[in-house]
PDB file of N, CA and C in Angstrom:
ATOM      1  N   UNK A   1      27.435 -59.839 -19.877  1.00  0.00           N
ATOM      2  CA  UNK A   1      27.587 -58.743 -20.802  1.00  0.00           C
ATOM      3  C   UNK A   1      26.320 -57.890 -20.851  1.00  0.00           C
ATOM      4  N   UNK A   2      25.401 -58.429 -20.823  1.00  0.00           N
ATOM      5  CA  UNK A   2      23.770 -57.909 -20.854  1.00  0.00           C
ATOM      6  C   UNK A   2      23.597 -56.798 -19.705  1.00  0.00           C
ATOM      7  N   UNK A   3      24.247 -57.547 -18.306  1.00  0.00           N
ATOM      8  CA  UNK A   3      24.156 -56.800 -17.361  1.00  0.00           C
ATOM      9  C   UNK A   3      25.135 -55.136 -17.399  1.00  0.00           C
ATOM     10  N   UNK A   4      26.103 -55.284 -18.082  1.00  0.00           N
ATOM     11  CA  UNK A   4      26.853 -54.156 -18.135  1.00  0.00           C
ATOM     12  C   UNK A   4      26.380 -53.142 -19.248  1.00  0.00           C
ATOM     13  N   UNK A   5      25.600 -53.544 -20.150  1.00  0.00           N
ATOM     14  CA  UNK A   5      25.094 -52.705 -20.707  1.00  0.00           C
ATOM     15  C   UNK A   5      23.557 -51.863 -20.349  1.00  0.00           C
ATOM     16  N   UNK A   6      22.590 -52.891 -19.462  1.00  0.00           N
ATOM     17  CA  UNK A   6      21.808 -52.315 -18.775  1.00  0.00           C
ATOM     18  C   UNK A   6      22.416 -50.909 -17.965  1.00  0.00           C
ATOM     19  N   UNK A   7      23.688 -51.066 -17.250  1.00  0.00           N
ATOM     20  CA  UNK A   7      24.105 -50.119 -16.228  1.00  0.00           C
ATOM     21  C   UNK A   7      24.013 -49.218 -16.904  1.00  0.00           C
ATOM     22  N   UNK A   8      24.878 -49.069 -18.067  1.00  0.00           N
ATOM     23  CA  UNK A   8      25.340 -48.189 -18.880  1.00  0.00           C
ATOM     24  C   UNK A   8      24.108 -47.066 -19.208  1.00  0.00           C
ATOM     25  N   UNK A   9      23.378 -48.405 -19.994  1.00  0.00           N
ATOM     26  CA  UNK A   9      21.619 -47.210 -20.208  1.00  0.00           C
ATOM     27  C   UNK A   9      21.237 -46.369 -19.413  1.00  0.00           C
ATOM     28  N   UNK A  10      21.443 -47.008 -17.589  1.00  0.00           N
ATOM     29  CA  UNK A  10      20.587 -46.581 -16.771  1.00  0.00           C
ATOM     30  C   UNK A  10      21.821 -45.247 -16.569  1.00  0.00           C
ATOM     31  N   UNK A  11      22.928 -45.138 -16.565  1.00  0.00           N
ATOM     32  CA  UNK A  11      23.865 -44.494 -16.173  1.00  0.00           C
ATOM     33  C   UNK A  11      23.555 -43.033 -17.021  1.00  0.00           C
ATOM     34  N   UNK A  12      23.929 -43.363 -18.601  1.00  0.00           N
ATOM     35  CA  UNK A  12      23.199 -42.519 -18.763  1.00  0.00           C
ATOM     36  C   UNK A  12      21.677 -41.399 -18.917  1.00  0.00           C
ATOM     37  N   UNK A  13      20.815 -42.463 -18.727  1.00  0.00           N
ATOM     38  CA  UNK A  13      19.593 -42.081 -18.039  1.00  0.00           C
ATOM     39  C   UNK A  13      19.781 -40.715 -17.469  1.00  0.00           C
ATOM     40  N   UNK A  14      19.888 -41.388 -16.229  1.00  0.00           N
ATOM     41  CA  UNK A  14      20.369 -40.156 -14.939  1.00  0.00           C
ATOM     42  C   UNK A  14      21.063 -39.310 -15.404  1.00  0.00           C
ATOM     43  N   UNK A  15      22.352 -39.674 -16.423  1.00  0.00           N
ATOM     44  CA  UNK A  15      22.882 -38.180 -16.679  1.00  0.00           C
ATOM     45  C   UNK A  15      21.787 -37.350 -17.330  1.00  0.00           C
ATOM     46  N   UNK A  16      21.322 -37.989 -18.227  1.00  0.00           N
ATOM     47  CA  UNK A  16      19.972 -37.160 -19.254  1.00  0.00           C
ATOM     48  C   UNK A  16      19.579 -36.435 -17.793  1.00  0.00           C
ATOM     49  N   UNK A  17      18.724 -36.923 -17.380  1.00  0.00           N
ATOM     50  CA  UNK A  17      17.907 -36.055 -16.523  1.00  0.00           C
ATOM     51  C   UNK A  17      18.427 -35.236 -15.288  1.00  0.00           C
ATOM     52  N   UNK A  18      19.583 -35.571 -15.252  1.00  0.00           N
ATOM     53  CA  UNK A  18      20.195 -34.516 -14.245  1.00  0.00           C
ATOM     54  C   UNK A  18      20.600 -33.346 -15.191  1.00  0.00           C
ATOM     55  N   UNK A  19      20.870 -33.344 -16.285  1.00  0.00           N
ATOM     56  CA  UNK A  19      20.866 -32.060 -17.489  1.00  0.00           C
ATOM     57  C   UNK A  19      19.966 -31.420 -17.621  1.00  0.00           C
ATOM     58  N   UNK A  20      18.837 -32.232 -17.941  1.00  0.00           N
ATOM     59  CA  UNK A  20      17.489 -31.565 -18.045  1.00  0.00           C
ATOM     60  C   UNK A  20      17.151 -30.418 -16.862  1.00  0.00           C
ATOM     61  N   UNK A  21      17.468 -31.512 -15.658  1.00  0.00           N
ATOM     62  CA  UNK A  21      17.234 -30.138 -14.352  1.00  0.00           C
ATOM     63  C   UNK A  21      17.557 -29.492 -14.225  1.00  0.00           C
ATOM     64  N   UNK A  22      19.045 -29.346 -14.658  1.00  0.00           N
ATOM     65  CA  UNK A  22      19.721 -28.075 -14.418  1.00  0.00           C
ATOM     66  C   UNK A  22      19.173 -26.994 -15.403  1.00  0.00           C
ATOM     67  N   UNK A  23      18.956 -27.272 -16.407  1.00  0.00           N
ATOM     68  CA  UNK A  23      18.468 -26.256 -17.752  1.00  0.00           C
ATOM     69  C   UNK A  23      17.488 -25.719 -17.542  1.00  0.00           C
ATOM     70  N   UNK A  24      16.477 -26.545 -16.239  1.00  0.00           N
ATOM     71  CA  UNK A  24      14.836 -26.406 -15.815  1.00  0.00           C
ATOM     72  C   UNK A  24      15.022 -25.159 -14.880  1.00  0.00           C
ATOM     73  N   UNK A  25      16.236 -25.180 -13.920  1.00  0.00           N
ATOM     74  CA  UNK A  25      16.963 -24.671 -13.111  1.00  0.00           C
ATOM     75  C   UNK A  25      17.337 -23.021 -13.530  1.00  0.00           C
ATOM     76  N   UNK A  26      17.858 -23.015 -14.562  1.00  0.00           N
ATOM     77  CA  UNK A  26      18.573 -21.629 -15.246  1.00  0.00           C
ATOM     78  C   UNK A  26      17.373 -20.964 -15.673  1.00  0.00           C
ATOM     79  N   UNK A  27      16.275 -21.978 -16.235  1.00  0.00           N
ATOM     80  CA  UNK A  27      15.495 -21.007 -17.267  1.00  0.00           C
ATOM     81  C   UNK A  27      13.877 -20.623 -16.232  1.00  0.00           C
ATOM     82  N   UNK A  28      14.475 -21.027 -15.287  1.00  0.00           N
ATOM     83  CA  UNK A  28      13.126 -20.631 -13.970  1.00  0.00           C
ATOM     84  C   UNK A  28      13.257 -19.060 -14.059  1.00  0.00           C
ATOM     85  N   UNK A  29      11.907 -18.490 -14.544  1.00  0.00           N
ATOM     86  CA  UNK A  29      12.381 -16.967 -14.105  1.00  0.00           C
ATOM     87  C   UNK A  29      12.239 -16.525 -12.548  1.00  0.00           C
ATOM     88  N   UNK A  30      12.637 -15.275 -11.722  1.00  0.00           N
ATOM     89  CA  UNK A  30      12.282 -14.867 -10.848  1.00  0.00           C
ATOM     90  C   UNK A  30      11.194 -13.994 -10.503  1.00  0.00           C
ATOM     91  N   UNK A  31      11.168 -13.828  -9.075  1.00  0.00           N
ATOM     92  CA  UNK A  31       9.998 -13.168  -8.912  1.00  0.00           C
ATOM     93  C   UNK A  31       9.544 -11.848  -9.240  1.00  0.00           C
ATOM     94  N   UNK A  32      10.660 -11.375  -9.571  1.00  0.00           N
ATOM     95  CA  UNK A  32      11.098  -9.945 -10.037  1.00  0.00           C
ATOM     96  C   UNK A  32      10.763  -9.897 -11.496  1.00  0.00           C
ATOM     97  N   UNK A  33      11.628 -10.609 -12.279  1.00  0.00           N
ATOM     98  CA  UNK A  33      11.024 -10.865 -13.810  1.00  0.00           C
ATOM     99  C   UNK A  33       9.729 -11.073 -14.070  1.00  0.00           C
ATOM    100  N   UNK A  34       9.175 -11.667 -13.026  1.00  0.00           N
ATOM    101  CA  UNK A  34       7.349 -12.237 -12.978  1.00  0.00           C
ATOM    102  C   UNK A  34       7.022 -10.767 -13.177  1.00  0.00           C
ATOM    103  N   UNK A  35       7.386 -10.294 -12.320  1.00  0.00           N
ATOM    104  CA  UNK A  35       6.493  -8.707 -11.614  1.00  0.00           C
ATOM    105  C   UNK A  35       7.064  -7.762 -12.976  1.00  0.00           C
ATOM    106  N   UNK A  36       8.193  -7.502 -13.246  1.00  0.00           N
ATOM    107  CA  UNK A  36       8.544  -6.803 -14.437  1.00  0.00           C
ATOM    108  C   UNK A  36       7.757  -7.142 -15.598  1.00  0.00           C
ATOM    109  N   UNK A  37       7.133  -8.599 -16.303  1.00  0.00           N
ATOM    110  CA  UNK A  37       6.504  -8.721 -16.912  1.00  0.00           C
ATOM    111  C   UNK A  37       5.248  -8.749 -17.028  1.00  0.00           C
ATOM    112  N   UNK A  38       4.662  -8.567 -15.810  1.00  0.00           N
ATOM    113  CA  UNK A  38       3.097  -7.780 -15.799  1.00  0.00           C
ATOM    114  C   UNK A  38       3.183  -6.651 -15.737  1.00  0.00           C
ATOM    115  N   UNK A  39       4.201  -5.812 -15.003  1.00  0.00           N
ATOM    116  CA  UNK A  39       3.983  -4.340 -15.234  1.00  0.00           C
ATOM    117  C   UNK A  39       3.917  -3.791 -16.284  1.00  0.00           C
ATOM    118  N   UNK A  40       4.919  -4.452 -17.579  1.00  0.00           N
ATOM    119  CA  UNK A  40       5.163  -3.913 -18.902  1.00  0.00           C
ATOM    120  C   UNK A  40       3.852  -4.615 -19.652  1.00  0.00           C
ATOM    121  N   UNK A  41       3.257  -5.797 -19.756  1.00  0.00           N
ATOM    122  CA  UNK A  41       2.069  -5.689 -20.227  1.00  0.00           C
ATOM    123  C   UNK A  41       1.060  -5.096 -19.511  1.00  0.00           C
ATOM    124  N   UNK A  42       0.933  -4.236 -18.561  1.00  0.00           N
ATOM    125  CA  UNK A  42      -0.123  -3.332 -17.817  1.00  0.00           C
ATOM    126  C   UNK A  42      -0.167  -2.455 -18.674  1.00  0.00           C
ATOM    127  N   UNK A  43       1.453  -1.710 -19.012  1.00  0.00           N
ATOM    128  CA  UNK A  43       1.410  -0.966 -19.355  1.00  0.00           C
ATOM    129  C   UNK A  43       0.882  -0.852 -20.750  1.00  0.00           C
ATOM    130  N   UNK A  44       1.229  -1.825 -21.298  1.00  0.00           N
ATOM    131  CA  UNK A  44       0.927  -1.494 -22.802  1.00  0.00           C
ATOM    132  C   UNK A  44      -0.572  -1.588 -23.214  1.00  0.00           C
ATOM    133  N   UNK A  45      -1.468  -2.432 -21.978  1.00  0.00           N
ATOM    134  CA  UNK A  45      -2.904  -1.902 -22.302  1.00  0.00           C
ATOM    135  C   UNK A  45      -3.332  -0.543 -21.594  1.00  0.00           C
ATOM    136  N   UNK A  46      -2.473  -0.181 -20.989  1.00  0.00           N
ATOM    137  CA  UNK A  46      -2.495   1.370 -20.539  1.00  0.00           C
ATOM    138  C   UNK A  46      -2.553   2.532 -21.467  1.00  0.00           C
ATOM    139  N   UNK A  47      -0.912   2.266 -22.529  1.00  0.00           N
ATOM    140  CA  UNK A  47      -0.882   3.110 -23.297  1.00  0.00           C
ATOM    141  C   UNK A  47      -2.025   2.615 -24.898  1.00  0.00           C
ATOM    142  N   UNK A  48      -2.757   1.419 -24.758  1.00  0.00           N
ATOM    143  CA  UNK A  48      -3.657   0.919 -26.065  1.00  0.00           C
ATOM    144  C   UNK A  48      -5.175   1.754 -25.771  1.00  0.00           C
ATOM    145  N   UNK A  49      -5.513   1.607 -24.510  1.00  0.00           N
ATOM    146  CA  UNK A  49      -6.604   2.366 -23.866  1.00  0.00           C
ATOM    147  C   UNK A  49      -6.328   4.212 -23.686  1.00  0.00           C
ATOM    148  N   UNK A  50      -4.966   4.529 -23.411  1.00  0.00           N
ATOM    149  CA  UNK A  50      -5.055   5.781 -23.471  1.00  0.00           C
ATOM    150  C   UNK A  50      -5.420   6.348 -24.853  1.00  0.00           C
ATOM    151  N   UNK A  51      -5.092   5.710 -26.276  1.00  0.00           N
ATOM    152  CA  UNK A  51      -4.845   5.781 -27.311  1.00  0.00           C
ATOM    153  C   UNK A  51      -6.624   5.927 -27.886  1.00  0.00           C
ATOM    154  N   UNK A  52      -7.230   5.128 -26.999  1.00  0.00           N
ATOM    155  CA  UNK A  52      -8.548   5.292 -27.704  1.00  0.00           C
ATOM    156  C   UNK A  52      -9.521   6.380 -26.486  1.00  0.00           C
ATOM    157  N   UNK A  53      -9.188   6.511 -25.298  1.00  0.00           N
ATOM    158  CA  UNK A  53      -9.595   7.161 -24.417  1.00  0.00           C
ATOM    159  C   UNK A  53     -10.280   8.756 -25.151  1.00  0.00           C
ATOM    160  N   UNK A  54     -11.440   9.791 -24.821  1.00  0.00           N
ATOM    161  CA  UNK A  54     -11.395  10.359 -25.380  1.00  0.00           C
ATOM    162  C   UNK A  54     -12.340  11.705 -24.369  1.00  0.00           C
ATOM    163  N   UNK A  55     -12.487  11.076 -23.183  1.00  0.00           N
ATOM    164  CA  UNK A  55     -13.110  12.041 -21.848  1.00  0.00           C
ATOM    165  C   UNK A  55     -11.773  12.179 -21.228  1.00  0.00           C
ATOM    166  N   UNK A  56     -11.553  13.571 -20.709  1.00  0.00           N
ATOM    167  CA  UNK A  56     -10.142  14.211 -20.474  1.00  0.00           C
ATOM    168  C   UNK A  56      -9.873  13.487 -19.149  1.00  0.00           C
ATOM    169  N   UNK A  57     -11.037  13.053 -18.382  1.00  0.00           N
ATOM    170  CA  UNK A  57     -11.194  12.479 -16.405  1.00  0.00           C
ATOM    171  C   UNK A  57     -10.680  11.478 -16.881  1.00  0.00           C
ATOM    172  N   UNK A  58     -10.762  11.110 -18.060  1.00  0.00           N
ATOM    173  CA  UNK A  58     -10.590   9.449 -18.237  1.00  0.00           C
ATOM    174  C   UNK A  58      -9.083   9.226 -18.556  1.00  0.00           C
ATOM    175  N   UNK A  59      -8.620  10.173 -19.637  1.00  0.00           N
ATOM    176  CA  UNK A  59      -7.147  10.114 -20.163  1.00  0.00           C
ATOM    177  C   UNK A  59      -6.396  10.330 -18.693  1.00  0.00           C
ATOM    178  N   UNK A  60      -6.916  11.770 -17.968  1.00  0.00           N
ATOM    179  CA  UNK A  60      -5.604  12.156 -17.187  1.00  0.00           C
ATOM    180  C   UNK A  60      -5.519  11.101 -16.033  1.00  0.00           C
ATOM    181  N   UNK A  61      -6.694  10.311 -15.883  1.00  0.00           N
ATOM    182  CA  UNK A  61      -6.407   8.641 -15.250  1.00  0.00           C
ATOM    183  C   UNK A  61      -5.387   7.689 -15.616  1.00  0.00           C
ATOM    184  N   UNK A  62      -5.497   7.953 -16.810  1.00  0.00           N
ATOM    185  CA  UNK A  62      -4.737   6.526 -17.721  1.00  0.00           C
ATOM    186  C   UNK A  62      -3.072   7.281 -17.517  1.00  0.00           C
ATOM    187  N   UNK A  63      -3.133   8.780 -17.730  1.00  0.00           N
ATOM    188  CA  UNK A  63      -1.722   9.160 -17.627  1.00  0.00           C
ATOM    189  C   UNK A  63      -1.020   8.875 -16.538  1.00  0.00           C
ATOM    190  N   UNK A  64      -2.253   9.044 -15.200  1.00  0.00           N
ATOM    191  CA  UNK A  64      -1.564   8.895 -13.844  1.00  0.00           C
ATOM    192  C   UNK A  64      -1.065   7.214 -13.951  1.00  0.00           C
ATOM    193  N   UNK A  65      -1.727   6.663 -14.639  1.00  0.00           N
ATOM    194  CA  UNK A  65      -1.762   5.187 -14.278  1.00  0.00           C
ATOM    195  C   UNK A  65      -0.248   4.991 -14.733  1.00  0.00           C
ATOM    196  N   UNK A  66       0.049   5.541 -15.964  1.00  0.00           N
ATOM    197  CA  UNK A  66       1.133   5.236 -16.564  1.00  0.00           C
ATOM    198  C   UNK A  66       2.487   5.756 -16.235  1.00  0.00           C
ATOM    199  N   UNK A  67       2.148   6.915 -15.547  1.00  0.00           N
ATOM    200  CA  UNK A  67       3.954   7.287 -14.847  1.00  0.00           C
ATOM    201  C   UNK A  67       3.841   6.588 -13.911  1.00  0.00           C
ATOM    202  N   UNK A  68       2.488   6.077 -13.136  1.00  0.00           N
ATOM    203  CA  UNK A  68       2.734   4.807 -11.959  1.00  0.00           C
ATOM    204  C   UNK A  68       3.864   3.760 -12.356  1.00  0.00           C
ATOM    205  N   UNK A  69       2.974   3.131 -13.552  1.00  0.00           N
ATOM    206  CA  UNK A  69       3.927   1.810 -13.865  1.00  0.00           C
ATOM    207  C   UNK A  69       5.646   2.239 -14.194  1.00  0.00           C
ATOM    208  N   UNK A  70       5.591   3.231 -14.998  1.00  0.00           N
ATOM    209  CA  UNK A  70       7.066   3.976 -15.708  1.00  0.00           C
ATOM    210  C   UNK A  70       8.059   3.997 -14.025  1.00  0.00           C
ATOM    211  N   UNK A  71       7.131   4.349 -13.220  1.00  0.00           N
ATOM    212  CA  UNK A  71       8.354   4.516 -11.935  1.00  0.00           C
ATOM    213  C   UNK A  71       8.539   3.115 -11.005  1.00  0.00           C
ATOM    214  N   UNK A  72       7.402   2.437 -11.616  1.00  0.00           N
ATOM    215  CA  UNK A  72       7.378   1.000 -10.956  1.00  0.00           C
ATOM    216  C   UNK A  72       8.258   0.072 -11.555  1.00  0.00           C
ATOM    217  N   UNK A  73       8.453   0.107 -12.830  1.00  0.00           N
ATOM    218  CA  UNK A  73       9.598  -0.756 -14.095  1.00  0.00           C
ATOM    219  C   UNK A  73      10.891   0.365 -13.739  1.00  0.00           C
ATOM    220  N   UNK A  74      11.379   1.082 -14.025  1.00  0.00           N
ATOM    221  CA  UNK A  74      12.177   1.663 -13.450  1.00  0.00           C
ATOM    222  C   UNK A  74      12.818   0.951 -11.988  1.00  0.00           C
ATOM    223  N   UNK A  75      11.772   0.921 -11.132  1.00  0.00           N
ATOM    224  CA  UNK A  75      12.246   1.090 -10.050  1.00  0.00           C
ATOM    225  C   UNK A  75      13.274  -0.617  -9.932  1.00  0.00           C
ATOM    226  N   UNK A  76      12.268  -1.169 -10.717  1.00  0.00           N
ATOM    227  CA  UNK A  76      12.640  -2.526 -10.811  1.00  0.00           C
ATOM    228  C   UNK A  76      14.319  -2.736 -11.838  1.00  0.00           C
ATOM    229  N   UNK A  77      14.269  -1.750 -12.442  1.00  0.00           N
ATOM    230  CA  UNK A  77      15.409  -1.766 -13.104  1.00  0.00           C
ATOM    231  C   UNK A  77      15.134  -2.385 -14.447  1.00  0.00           C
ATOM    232  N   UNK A  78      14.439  -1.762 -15.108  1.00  0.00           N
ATOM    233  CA  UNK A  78      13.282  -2.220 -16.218  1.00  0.00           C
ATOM    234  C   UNK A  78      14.018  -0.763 -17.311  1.00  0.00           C
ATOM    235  N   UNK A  79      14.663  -0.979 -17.945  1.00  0.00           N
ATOM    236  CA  UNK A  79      14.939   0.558 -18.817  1.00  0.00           C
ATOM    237  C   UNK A  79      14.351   0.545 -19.944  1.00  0.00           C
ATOM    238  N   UNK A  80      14.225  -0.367 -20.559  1.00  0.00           N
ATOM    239  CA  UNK A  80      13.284  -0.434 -21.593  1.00  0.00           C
ATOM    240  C   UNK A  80      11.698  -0.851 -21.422  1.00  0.00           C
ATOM    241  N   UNK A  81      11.333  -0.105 -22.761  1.00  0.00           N
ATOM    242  CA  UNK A  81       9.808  -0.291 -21.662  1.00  0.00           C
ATOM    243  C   UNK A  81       9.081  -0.796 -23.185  1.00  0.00           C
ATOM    244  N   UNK A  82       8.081  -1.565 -23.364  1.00  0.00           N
ATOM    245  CA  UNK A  82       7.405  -1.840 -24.535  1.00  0.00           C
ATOM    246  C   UNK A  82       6.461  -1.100 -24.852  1.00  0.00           C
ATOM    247  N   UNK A  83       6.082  -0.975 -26.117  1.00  0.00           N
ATOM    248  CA  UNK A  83       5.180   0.220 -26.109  1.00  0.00           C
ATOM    249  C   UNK A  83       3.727  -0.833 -26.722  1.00  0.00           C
TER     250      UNK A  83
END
């Protein structure tokens, strides 16, 4: 009897952790999401620095910088953008 309940434990064991993987599995982001989520925090120290920026060489830098990223999240298929 001892022995059939060992199985059992171990049986479900394995199910536990074959669940776990799969969930490990779904919630892996991609490489794309990686890259979408540095662009949008680029951006937002882009637009925190444009905000305090106050030499015009310096802003119309930060502007270029920022339709960079805007066409780079875009491109990625990024429509919302954080501010």
């Amino acid at each position: 009897m001892a022995r059939g309940w060992e199985s059992k434990d171990v049986e479900s064991q394995v199910e536990q952790a074959e669940a776990e993987r799969r969930a490990a599995q779904r919630q892996t982001p991609t490489a794309a999401d990686l890259q979408r989520e540095s662009l949008l925090l680029t951006r937002a120290r882009v637009v925190r620095d444009l905000d305090a920026a106050r030499h015009p060489r310096h802003r119309a830098q930060l502007e270029a910088a920022l339709q960079h990223l805007d066409g780079e999240i875009a491109r990625l298929g990024g429509s919302e953008q954080q501010l």
